[in-house]
N, C-alpha and C. Protein backbone atom coordinates (compact mmCIF):
# COMPACT_ATOMS: atom_id res chain seq x y z
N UNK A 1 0.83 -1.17 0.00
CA UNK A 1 0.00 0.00 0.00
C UNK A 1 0.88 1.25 0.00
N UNK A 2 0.21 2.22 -0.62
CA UNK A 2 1.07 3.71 -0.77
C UNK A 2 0.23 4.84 -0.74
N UNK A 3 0.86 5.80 -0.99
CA UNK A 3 -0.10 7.26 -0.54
C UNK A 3 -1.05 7.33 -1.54
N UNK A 4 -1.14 6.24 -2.04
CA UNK A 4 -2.48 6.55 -3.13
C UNK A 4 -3.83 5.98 -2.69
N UNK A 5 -3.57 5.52 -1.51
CA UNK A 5 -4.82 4.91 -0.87
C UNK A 5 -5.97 5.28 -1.04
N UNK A 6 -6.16 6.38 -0.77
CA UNK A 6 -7.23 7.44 -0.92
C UNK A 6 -8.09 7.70 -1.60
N UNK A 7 -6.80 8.04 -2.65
CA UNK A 7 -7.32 7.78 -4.17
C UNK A 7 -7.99 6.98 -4.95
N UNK A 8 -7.10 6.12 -4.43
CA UNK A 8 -7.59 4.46 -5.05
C UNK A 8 -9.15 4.33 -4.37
N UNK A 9 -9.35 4.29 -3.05
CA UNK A 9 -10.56 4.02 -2.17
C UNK A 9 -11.85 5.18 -2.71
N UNK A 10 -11.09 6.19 -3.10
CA UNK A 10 -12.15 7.20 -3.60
C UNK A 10 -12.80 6.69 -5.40
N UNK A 11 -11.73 6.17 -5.85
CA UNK A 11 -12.27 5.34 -7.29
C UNK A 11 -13.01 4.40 -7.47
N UNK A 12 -12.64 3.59 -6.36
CA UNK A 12 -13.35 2.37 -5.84
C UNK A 12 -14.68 2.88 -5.69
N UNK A 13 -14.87 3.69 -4.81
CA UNK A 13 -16.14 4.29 -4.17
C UNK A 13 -17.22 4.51 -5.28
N UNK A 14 -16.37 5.61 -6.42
CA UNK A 14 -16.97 6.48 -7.93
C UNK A 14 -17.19 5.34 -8.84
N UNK A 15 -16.63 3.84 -8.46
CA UNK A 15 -17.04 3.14 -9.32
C UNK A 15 -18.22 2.56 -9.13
N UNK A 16 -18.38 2.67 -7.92
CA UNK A 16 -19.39 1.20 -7.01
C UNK A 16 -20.55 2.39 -7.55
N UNK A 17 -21.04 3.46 -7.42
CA UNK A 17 -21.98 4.17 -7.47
C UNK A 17 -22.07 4.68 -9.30
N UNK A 18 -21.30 4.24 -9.71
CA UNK A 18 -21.53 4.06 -11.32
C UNK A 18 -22.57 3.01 -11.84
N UNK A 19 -21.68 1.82 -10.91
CA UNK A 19 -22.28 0.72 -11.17
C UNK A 19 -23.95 0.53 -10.93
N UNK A 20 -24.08 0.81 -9.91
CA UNK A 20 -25.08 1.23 -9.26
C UNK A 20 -26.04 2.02 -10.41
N UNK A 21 -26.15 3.01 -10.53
CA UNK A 21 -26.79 3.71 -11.49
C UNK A 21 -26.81 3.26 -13.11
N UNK A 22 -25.67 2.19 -13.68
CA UNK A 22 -25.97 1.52 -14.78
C UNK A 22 -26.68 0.72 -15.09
N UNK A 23 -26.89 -0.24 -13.11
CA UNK A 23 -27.77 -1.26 -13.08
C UNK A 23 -29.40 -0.43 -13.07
N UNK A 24 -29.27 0.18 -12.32
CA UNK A 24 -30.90 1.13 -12.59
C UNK A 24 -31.36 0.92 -13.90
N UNK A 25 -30.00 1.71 -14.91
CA UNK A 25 -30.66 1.65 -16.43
C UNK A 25 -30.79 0.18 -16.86
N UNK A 26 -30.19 -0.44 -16.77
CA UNK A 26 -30.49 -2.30 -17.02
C UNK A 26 -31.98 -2.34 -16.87
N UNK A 27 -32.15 -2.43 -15.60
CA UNK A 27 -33.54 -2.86 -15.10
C UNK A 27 -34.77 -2.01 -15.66
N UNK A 28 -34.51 -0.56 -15.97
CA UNK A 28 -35.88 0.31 -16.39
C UNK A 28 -35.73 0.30 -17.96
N UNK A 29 -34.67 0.04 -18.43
CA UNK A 29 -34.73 -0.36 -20.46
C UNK A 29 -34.82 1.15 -20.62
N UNK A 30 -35.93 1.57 -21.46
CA UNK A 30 -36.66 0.71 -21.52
C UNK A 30 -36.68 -0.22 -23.08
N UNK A 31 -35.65 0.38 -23.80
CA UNK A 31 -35.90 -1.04 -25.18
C UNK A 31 -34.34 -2.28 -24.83
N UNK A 32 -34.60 -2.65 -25.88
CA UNK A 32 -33.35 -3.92 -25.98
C UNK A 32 -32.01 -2.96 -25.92
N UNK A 33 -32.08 -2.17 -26.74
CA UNK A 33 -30.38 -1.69 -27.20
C UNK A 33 -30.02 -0.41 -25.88
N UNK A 34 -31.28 -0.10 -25.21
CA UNK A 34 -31.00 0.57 -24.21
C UNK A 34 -29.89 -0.69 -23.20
N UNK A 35 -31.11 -1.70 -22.49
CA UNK A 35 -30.16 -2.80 -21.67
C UNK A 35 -28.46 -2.82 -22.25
N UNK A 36 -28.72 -3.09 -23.36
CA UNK A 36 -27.00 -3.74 -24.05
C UNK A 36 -26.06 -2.67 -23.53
N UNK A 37 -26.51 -1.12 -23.67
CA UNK A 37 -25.53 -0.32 -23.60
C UNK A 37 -25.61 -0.29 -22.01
N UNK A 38 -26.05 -0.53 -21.59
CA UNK A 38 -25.94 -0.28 -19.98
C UNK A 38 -24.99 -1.48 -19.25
N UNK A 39 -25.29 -2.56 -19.74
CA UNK A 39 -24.42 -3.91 -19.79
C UNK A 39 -23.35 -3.79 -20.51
N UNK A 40 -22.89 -2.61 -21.64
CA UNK A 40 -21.60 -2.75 -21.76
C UNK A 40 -20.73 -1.68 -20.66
N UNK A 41 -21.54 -0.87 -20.44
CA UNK A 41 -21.16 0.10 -19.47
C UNK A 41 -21.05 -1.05 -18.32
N UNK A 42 -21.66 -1.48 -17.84
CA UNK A 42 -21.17 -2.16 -16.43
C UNK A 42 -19.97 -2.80 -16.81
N UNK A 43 -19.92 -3.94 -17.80
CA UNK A 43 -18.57 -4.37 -18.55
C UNK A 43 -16.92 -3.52 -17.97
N UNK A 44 -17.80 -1.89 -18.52
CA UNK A 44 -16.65 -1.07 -18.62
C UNK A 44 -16.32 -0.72 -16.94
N UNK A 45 -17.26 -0.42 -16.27
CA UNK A 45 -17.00 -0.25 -15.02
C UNK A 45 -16.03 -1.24 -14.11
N UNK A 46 -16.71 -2.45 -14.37
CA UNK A 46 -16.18 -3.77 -13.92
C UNK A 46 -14.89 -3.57 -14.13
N UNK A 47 -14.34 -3.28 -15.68
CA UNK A 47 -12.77 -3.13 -15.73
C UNK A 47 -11.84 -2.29 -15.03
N UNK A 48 -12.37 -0.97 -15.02
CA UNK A 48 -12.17 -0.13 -14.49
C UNK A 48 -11.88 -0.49 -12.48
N UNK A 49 -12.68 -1.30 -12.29
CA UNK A 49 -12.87 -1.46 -11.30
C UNK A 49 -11.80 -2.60 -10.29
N UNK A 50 -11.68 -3.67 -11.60
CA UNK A 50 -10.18 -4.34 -11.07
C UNK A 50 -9.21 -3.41 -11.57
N UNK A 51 -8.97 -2.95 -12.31
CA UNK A 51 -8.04 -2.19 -12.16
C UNK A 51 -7.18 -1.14 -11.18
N UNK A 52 -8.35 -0.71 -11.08
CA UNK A 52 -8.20 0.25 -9.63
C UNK A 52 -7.69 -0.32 -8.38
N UNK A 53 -8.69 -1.82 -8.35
CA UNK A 53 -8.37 -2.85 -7.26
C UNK A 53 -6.54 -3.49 -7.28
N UNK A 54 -6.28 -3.71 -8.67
CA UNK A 54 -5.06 -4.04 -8.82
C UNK A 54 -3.87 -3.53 -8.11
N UNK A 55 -4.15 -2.02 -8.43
CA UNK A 55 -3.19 -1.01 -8.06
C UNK A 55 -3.42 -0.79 -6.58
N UNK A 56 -4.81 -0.99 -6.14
CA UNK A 56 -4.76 -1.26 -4.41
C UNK A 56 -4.02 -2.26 -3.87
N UNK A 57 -3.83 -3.58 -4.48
CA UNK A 57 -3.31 -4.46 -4.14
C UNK A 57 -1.83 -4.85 -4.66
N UNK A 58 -1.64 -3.80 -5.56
CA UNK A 58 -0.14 -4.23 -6.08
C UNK A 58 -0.19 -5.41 -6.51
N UNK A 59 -1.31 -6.56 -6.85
CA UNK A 59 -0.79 -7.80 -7.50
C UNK A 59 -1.44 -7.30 -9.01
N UNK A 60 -0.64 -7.84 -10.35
CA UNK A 60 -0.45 -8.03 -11.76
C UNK A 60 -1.27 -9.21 -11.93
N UNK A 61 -1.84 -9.87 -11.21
CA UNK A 61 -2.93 -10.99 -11.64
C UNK A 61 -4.16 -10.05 -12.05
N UNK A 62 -4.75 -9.47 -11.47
CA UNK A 62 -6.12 -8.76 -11.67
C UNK A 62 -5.94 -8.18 -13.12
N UNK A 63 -4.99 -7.94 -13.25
CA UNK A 63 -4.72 -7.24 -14.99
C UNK A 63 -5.25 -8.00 -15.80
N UNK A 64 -5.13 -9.93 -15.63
CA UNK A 64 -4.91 -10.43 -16.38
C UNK A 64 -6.53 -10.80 -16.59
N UNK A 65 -7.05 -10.52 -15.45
CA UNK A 65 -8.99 -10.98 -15.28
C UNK A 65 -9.27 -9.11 -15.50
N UNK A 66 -9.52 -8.52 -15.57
CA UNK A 66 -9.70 -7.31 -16.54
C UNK A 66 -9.50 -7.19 -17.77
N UNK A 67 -7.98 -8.16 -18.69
CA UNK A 67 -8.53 -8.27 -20.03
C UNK A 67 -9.73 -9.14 -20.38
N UNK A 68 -9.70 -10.15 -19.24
CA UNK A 68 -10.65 -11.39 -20.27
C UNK A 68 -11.74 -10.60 -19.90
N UNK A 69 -12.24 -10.24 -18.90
CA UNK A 69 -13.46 -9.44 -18.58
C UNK A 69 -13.95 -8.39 -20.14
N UNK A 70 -12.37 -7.85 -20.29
CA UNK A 70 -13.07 -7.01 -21.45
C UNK A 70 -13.24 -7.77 -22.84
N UNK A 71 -12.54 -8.98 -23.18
CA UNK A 71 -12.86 -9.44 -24.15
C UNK A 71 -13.99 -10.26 -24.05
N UNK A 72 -14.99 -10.29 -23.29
CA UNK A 72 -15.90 -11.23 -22.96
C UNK A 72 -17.12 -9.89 -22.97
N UNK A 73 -16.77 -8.70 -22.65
CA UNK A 73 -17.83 -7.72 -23.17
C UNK A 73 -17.66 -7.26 -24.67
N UNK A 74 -16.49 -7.12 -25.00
CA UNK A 74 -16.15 -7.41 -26.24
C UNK A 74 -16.86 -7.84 -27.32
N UNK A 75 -16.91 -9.48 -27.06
CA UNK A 75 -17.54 -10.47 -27.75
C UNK A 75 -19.17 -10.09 -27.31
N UNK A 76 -20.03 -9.76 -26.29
CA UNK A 76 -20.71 -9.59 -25.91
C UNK A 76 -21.59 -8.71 -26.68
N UNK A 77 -20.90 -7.16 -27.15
CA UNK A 77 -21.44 -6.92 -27.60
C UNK A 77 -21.35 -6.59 -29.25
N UNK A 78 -20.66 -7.76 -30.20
CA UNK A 78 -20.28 -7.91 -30.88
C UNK A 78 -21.47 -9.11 -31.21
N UNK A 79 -22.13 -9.79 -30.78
CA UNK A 79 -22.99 -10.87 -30.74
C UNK A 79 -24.34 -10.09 -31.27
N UNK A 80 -24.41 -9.36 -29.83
CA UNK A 80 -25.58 -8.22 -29.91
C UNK A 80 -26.04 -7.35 -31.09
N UNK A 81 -25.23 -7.01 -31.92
CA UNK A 81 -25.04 -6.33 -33.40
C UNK A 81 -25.27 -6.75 -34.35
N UNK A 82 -24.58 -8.69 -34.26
CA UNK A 82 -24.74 -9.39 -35.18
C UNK A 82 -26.18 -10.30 -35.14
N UNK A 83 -26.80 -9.97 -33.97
CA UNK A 83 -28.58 -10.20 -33.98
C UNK A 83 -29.48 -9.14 -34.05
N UNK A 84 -29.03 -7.71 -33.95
CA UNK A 84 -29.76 -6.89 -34.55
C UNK A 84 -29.65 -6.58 -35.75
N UNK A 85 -28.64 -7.01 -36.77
CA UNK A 85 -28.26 -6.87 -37.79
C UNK A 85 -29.25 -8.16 -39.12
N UNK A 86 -29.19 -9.19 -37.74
CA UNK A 86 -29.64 -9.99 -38.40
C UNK A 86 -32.09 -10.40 -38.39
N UNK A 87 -32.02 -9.71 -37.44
CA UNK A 87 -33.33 -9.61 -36.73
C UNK A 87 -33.96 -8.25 -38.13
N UNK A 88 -33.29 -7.26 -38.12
CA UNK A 88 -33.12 -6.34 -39.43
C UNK A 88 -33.93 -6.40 -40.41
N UNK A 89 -33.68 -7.66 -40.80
CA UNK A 89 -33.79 -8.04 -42.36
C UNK A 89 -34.71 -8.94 -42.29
């Protein structure tokens, strides 16, 4: 731990209450592509969020579950596109 504690605990904090308010939009939609973007936003938070944690903890593992996290929203909403794309037509 280092003088960034604070910091870090204050990001932590700005994230948890992100999260928080993305899940709101999840749950009230109100269409499909509303949810997706709110679920990629949590995605993004989530990353954001080990990250932050990482640097609280000084361990380089969490890096490595923050990429797959993002390639798994990634793919996520890369799926999502390719069924509205396909729903479309």
């Amino acid at each position: 731990m280092s003088g960034t504690d604070p910091v870090v605990v204050s990001t932590l904090v700005i994230f948890a209450v992100a999260f928080v308010f993305a899940f709101m939009r999840l749950l009230r939609g109100p269409s499909l592509p509303d949810r997706v973007v709110s679920l990629d936003l949590m995605a993004v938070i989530v990353i954001g969020f080990i990250a932050a944690y990482a640097i609280h903890t000084e361990r380089r593992a969490f890096v490595d579950v923050a990429t797959v996290v993002a390639l798994i929203g990634f793919l996520a909403t890369v799926a999502f596109a390719y069924h509205v794309r396909r729903e479309g037509k």
